[in-house]
C-alpha atoms as a PDB file:
ATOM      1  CA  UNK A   1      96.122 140.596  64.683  1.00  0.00           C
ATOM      2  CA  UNK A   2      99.564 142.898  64.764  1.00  0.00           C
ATOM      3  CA  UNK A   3     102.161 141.135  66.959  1.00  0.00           C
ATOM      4  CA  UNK A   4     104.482 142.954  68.995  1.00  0.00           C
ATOM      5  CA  UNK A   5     107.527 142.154  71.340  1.00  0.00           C
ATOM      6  CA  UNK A   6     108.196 142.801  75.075  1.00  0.00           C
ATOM      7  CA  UNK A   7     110.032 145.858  75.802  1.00  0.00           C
ATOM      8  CA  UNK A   8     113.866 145.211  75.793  1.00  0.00           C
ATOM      9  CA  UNK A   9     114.655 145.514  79.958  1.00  0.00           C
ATOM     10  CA  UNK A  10     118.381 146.405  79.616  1.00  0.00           C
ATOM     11  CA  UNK A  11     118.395 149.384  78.013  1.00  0.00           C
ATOM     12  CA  UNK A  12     115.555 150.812  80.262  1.00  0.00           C
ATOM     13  CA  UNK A  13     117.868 149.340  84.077  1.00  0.00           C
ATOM     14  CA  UNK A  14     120.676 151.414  82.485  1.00  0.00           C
ATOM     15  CA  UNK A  15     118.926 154.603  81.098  1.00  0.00           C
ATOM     16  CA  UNK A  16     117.092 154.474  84.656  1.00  0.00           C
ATOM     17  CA  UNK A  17     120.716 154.500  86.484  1.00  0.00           C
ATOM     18  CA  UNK A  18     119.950 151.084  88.230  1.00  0.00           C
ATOM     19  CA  UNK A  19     122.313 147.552  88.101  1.00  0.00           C
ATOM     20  CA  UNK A  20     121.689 144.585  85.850  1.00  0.00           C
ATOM     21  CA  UNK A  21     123.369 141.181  87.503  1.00  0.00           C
ATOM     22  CA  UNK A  22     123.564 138.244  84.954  1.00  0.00           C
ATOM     23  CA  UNK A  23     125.604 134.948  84.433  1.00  0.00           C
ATOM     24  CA  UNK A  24     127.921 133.894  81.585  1.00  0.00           C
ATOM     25  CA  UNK A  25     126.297 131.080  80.382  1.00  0.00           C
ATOM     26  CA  UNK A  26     129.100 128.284  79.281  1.00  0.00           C
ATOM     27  CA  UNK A  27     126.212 125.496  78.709  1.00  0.00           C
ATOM     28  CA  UNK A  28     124.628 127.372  75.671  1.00  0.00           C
ATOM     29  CA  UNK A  29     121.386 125.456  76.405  1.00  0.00           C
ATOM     30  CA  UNK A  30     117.838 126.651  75.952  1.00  0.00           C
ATOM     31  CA  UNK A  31     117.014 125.312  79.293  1.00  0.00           C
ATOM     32  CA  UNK A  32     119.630 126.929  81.288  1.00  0.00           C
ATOM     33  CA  UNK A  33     118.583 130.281  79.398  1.00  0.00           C
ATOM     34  CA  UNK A  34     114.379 129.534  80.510  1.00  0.00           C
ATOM     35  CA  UNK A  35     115.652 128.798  84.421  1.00  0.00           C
ATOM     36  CA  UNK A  36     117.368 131.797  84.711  1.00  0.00           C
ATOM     37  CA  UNK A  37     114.698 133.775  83.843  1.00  0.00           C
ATOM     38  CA  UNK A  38     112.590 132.141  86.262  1.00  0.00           C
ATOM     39  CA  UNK A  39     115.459 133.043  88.818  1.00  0.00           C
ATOM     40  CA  UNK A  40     115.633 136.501  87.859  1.00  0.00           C
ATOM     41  CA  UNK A  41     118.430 137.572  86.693  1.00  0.00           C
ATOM     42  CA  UNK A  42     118.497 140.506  84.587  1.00  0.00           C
ATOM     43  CA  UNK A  43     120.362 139.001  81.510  1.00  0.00           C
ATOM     44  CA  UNK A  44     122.052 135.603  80.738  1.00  0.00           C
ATOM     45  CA  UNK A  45     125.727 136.500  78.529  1.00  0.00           C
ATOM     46  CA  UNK A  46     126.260 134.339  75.575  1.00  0.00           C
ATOM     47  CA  UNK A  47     129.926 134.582  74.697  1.00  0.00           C
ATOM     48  CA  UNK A  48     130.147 133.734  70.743  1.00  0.00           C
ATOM     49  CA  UNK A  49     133.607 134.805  71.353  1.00  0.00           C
ATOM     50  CA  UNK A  50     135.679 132.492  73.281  1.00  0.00           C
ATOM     51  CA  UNK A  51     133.261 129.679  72.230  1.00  0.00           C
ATOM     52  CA  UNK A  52     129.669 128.569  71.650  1.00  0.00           C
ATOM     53  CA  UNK A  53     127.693 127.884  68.447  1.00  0.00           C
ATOM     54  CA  UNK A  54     128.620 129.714  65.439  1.00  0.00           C
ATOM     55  CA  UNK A  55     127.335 133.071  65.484  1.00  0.00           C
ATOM     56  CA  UNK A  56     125.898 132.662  61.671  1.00  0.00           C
ATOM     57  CA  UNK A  57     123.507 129.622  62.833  1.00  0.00           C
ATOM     58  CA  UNK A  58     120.550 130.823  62.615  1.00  0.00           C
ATOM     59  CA  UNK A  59     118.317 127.998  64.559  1.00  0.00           C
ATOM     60  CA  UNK A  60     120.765 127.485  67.395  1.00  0.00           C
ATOM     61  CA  UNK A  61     120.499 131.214  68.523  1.00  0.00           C
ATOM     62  CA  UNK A  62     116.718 131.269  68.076  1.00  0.00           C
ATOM     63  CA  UNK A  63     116.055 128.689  70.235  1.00  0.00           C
ATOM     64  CA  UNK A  64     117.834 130.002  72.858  1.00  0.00           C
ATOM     65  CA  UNK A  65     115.843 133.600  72.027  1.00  0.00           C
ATOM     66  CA  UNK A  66     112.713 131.366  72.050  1.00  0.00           C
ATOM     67  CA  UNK A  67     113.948 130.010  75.462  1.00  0.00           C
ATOM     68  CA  UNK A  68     114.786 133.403  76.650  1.00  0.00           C
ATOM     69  CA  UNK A  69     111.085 135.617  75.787  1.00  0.00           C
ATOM     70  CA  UNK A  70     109.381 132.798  77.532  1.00  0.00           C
ATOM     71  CA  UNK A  71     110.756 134.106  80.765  1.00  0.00           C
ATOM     72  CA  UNK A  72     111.322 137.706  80.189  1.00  0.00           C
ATOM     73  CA  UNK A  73     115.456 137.534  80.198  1.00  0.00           C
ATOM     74  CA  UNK A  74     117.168 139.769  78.216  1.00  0.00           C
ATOM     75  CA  UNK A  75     120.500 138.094  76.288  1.00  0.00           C
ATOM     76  CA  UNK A  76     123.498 139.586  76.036  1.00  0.00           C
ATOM     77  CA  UNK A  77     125.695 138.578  73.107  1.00  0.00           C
ATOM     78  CA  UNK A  78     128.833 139.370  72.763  1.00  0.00           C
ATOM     79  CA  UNK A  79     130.421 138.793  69.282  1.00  0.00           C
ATOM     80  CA  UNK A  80     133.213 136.937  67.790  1.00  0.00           C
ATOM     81  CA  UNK A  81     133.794 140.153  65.408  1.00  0.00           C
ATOM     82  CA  UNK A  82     132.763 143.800  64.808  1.00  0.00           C
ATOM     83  CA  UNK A  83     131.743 142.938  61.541  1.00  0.00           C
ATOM     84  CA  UNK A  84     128.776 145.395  60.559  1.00  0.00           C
ATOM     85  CA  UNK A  85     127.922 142.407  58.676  1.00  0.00           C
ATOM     86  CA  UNK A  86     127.317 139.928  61.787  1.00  0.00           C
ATOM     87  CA  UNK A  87     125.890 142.570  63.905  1.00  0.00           C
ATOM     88  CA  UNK A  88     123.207 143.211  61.313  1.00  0.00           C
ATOM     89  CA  UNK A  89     122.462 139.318  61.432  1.00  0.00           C
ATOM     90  CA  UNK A  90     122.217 138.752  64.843  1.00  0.00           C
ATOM     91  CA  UNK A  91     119.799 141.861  65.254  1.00  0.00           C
ATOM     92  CA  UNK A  92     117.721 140.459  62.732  1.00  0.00           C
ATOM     93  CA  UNK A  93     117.435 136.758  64.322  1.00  0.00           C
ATOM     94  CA  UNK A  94     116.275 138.739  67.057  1.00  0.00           C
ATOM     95  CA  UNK A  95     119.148 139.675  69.549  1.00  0.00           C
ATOM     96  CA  UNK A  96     118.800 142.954  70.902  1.00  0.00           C
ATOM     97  CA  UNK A  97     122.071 143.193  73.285  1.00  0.00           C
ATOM     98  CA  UNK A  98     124.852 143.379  71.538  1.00  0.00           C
ATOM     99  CA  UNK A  99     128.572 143.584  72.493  1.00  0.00           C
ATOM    100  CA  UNK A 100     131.932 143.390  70.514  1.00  0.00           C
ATOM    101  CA  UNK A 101     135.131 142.151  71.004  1.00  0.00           C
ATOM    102  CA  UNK A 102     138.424 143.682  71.157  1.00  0.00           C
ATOM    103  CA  UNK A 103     137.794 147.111  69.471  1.00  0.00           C
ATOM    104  CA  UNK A 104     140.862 149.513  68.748  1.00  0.00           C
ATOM    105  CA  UNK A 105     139.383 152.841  67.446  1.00  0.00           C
ATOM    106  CA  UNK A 106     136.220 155.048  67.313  1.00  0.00           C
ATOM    107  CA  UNK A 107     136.062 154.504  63.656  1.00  0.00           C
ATOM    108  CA  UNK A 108     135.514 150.828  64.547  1.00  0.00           C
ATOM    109  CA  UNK A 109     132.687 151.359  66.625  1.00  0.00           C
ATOM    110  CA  UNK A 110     130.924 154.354  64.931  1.00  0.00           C
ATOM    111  CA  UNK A 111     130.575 151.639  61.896  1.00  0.00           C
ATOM    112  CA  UNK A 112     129.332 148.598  64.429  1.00  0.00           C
ATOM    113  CA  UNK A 113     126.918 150.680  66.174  1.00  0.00           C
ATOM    114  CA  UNK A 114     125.559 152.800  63.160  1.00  0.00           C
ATOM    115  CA  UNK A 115     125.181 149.360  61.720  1.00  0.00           C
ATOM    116  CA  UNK A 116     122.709 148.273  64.372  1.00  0.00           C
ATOM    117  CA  UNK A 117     120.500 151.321  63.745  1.00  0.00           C
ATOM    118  CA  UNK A 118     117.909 152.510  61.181  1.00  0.00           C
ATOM    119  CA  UNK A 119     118.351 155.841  61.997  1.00  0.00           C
ATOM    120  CA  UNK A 120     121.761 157.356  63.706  1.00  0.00           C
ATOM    121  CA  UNK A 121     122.807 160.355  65.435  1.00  0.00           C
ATOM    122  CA  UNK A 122     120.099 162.626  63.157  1.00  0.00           C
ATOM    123  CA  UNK A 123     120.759 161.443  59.798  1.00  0.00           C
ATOM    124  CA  UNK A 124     120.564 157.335  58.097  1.00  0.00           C
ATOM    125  CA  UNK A 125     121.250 154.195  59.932  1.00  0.00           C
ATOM    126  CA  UNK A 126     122.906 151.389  58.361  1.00  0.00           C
ATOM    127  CA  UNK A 127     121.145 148.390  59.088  1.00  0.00           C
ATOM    128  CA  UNK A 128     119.200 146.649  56.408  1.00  0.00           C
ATOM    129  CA  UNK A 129     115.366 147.267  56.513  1.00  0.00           C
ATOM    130  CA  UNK A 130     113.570 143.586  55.995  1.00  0.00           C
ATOM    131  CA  UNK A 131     110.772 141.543  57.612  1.00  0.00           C
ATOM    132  CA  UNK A 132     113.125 138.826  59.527  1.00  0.00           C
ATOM    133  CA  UNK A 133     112.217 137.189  62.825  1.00  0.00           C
ATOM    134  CA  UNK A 134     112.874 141.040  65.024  1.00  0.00           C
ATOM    135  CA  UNK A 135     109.909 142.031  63.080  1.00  0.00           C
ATOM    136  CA  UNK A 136     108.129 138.866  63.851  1.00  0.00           C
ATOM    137  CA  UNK A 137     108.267 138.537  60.268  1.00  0.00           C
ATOM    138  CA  UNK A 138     106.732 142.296  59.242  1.00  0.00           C
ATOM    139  CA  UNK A 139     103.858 141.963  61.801  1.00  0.00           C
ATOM    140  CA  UNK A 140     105.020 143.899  64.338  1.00  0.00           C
ATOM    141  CA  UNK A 141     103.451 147.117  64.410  1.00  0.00           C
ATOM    142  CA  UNK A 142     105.580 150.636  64.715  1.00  0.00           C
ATOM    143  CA  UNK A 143     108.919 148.050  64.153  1.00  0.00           C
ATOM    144  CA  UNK A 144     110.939 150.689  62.465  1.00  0.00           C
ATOM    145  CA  UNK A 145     110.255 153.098  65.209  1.00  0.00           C
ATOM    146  CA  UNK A 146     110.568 151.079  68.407  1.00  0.00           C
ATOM    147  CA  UNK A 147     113.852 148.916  66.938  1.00  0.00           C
ATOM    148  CA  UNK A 148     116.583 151.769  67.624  1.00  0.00           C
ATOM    149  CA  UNK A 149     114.889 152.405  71.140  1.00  0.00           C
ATOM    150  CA  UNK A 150     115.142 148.642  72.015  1.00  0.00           C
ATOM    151  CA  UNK A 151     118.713 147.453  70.701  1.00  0.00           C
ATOM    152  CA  UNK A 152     121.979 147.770  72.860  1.00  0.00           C
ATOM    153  CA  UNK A 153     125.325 147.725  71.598  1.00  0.00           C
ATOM    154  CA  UNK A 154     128.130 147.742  73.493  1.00  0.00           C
ATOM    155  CA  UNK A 155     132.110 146.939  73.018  1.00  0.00           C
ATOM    156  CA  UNK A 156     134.375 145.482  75.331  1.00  0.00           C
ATOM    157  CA  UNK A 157     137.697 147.379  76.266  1.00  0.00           C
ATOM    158  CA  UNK A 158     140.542 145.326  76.239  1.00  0.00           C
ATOM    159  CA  UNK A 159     143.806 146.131  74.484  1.00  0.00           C
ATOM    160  CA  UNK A 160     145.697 148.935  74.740  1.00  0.00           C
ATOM    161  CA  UNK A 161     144.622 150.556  71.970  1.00  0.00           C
ATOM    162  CA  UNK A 162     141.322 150.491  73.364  1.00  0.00           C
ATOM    163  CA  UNK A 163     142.140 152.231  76.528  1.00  0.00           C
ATOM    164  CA  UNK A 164     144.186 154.837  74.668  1.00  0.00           C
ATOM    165  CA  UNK A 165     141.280 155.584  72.518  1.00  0.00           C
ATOM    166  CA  UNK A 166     138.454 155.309  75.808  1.00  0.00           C
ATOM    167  CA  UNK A 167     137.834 159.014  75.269  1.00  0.00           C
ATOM    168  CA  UNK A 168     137.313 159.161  71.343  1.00  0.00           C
ATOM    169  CA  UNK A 169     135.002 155.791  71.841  1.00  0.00           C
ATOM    170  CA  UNK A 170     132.841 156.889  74.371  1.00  0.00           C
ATOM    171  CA  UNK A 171     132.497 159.766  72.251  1.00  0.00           C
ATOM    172  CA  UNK A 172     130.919 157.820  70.115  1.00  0.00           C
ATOM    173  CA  UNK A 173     127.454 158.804  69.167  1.00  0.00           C
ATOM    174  CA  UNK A 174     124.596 156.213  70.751  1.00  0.00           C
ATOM    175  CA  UNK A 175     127.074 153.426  72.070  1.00  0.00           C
ATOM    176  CA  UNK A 176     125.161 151.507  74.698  1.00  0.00           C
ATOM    177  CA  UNK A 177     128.349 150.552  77.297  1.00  0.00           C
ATOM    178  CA  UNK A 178     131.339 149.473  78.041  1.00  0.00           C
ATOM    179  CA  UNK A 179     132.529 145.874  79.448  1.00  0.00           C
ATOM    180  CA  UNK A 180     135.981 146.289  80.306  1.00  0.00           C
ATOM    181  CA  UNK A 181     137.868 142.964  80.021  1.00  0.00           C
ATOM    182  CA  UNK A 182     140.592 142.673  81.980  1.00  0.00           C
ATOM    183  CA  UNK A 183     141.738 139.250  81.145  1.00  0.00           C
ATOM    184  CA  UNK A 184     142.808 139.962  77.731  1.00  0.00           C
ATOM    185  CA  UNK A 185     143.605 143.251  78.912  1.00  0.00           C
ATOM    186  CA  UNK A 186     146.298 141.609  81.391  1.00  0.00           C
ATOM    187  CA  UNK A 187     147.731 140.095  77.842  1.00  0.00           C
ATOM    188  CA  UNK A 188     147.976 143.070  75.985  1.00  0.00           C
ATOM    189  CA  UNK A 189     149.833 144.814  78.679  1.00  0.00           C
ATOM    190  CA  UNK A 190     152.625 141.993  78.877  1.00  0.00           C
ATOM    191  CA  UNK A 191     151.017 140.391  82.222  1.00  0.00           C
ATOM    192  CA  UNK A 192     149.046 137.827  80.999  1.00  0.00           C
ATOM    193  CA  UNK A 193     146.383 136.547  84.129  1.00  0.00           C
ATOM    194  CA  UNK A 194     148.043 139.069  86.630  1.00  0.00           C
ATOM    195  CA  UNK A 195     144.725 140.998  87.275  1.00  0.00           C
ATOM    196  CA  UNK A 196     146.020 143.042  90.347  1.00  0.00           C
ATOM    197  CA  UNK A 197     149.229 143.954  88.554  1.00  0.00           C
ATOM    198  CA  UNK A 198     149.317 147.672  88.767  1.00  0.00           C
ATOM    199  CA  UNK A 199     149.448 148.387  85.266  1.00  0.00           C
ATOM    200  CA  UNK A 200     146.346 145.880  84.861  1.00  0.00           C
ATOM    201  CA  UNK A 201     144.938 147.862  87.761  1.00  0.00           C
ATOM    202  CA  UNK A 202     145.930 151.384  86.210  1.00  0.00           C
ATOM    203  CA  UNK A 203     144.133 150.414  83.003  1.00  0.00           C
ATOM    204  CA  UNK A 204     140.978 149.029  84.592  1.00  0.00           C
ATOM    205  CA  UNK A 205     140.706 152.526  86.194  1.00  0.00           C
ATOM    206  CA  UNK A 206     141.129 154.559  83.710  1.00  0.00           C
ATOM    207  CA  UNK A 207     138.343 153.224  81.690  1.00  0.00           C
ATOM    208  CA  UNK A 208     135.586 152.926  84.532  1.00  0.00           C
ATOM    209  CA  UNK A 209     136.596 156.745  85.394  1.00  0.00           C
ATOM    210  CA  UNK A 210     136.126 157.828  81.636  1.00  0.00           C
ATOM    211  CA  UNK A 211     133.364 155.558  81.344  1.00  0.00           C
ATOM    212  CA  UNK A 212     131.202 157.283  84.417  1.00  0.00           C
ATOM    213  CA  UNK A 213     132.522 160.801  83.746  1.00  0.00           C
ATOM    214  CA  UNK A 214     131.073 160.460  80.187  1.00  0.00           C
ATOM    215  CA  UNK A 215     128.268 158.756  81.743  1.00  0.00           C
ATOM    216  CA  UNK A 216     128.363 155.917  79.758  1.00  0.00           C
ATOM    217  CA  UNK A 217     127.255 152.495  81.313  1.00  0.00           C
ATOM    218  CA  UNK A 218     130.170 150.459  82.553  1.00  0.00           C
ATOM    219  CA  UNK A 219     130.034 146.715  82.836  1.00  0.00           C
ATOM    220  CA  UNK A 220     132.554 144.049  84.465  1.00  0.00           C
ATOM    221  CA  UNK A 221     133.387 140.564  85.565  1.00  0.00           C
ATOM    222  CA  UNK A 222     132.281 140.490  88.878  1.00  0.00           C
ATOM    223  CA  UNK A 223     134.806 137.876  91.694  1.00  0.00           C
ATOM    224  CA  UNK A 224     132.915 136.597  94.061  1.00  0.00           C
ATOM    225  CA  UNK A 225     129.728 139.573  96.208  1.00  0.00           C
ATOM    226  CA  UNK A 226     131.884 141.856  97.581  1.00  0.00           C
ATOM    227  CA  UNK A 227     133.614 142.212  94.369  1.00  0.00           C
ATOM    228  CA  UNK A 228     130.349 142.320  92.498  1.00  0.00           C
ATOM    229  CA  UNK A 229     128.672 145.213  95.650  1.00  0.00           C
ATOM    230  CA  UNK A 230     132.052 147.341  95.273  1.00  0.00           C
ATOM    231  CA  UNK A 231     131.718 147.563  91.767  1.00  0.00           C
ATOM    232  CA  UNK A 232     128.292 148.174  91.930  1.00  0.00           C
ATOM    233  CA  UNK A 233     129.224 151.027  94.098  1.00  0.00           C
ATOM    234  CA  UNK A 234     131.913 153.047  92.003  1.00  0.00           C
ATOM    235  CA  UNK A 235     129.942 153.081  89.069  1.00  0.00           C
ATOM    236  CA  UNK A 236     129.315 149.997  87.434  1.00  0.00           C
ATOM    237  CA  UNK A 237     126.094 148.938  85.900  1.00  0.00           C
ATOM    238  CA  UNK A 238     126.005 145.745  83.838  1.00  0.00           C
ATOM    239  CA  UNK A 239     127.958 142.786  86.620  1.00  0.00           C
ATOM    240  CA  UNK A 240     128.602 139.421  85.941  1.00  0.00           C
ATOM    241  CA  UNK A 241     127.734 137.156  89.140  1.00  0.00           C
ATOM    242  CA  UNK A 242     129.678 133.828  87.776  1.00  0.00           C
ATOM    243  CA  UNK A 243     129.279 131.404  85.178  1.00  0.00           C
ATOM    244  CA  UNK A 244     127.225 127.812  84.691  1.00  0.00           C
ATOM    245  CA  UNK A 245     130.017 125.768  85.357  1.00  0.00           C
ATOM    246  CA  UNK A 246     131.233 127.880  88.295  1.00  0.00           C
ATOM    247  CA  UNK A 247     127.977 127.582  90.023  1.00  0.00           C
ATOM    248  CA  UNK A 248     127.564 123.862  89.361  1.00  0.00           C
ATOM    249  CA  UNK A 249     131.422 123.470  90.450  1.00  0.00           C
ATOM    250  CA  UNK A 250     130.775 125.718  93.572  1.00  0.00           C
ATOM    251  CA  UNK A 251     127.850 123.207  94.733  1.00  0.00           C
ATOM    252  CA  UNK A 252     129.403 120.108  93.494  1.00  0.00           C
ATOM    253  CA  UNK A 253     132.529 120.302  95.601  1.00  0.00           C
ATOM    254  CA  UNK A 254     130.622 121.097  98.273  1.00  0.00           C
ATOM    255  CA  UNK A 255     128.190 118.142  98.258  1.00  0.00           C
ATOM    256  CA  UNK A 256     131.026 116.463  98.385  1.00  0.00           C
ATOM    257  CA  UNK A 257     132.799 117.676 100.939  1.00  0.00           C
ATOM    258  CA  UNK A 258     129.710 117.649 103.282  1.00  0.00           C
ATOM    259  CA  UNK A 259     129.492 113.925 102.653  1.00  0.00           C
ATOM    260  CA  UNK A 260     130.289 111.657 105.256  1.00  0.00           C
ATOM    261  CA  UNK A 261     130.689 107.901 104.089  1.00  0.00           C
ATOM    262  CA  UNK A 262     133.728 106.425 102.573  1.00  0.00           C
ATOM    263  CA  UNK A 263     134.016 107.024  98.292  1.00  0.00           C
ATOM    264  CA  UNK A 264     136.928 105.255  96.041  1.00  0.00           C
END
């Protein structure tokens, strides 16, 4: 009997207007990926980036993909590179959220995300037509046709280039977001880990305007609720509550404090 996949949720919360609220997961484990699902969240980030398995092991992502359809929860994987290359390989294992680090130009993108696509903007994709585990090896019926409606790929915006360009790369036919990263952002402006210095500030701005005047899903790092519920208001759609070790320091420290007998 044909097999077929679950429709891909993100694409459908942003194309509908509506917020999706996820966690960075710093853990990497299967389990982590299952629970959060049952908690419902709307995605769990993996950050292949900054650290993580390698991006070109194949079993270590599946099994947190296995992990991840058993629950529903959608992954979103950001990239250690824009490499048309290793966005055609992740696809294929079976990601279908995408985002890449640290792009400077539209050219840059126009070759990720036309990568990621059988078919693009009215004429040929570039992603390689095979029967890997996104086709459930070749039994999944109407593949070719569903695949471009159910992958997301998004960059994040942080360097300057990146801000200069915002207009040219939203421009970009069939990019999925923006994440706009301040942190590295701070660093390419000269004020490294000064988030509410006002060129930081200035920058931030710029691309969330672009990015809803374009109308253009816009995602960020959300500190702490109110952060996350103003954000939430002025436009953004993709939020990141926290991380793993956040949480797990957040309730830690205060088991601790609550506890009343003596401790060495």
């Amino acid at each position: 009997m044909p097999s077929s996949r679950a429709a891909n949720g993100l694409p459908a919360t942003l194309q509908e207007g509506d917020v999706a609220l996820g966690l960075l997961d710093s853990t990497y484990s299967p389990t982590v990926m299952e629970f959060c699902g049952e908690l419902g969240l709307d995605f769990v980030w993996l950050d292949l980036e900054h650290g993580g398995p390698d991006p070109w092991h194949a079993p270590t992502l599946e099994h947190l993909l296995l992990a991840a359809e058993r629950t529903g929860i959608d992954p979103l994987v950001r990239l250690p590179d824009t490499d048309p290359t290793l966005v055609r390989k992740a696809l294929d294992l079976g990601v279908r959220n995408l985002f890449l680090p640290r792009v400077e130009s539209a050219q840059e993108v126009h070759l990720a995300v036309r990568s990621a696509r059988y078919r693009y903007d009215g004429g040929p994709g570039d992603r390689g037509l095979a029967a890997p585990r996104a086709s459930r090896w070749g039994l999944t019926e109407e593949y070719v046709e569903r695949e471009d409606e159910q992958t997301l790929v998004g960059v994040t915006i942080e360097t300057t280039d990146s801000v200069d360009a915002i207009d040219e790369i939203l421009d970009v036919p069939e990019l999925g977001f923006v994440f706009i990263g301040p942190f590295d952002l701070s660093v390419s402006l000269g004020h490294p880990g000064e988030l509410d210095h006002p060129e930081v500030e200035e920058a931030v701005e710029t691309v969330r305007s672009a990015a809803v005047d374009a109308e253009v899903p816009v995602g960020g790092l959300g500190f702490g609720m109110d952060d996350v519920n103003e954000k939430a208001e002025n436009g953004y759609q993709i939020l990141h509550l926290g991380s793993t070790t956040g949480a797990l320091q957040t309730a830690i420290e205060g088991w601790l404090d609550a506890f009343e007998g003596e401790r060495s």
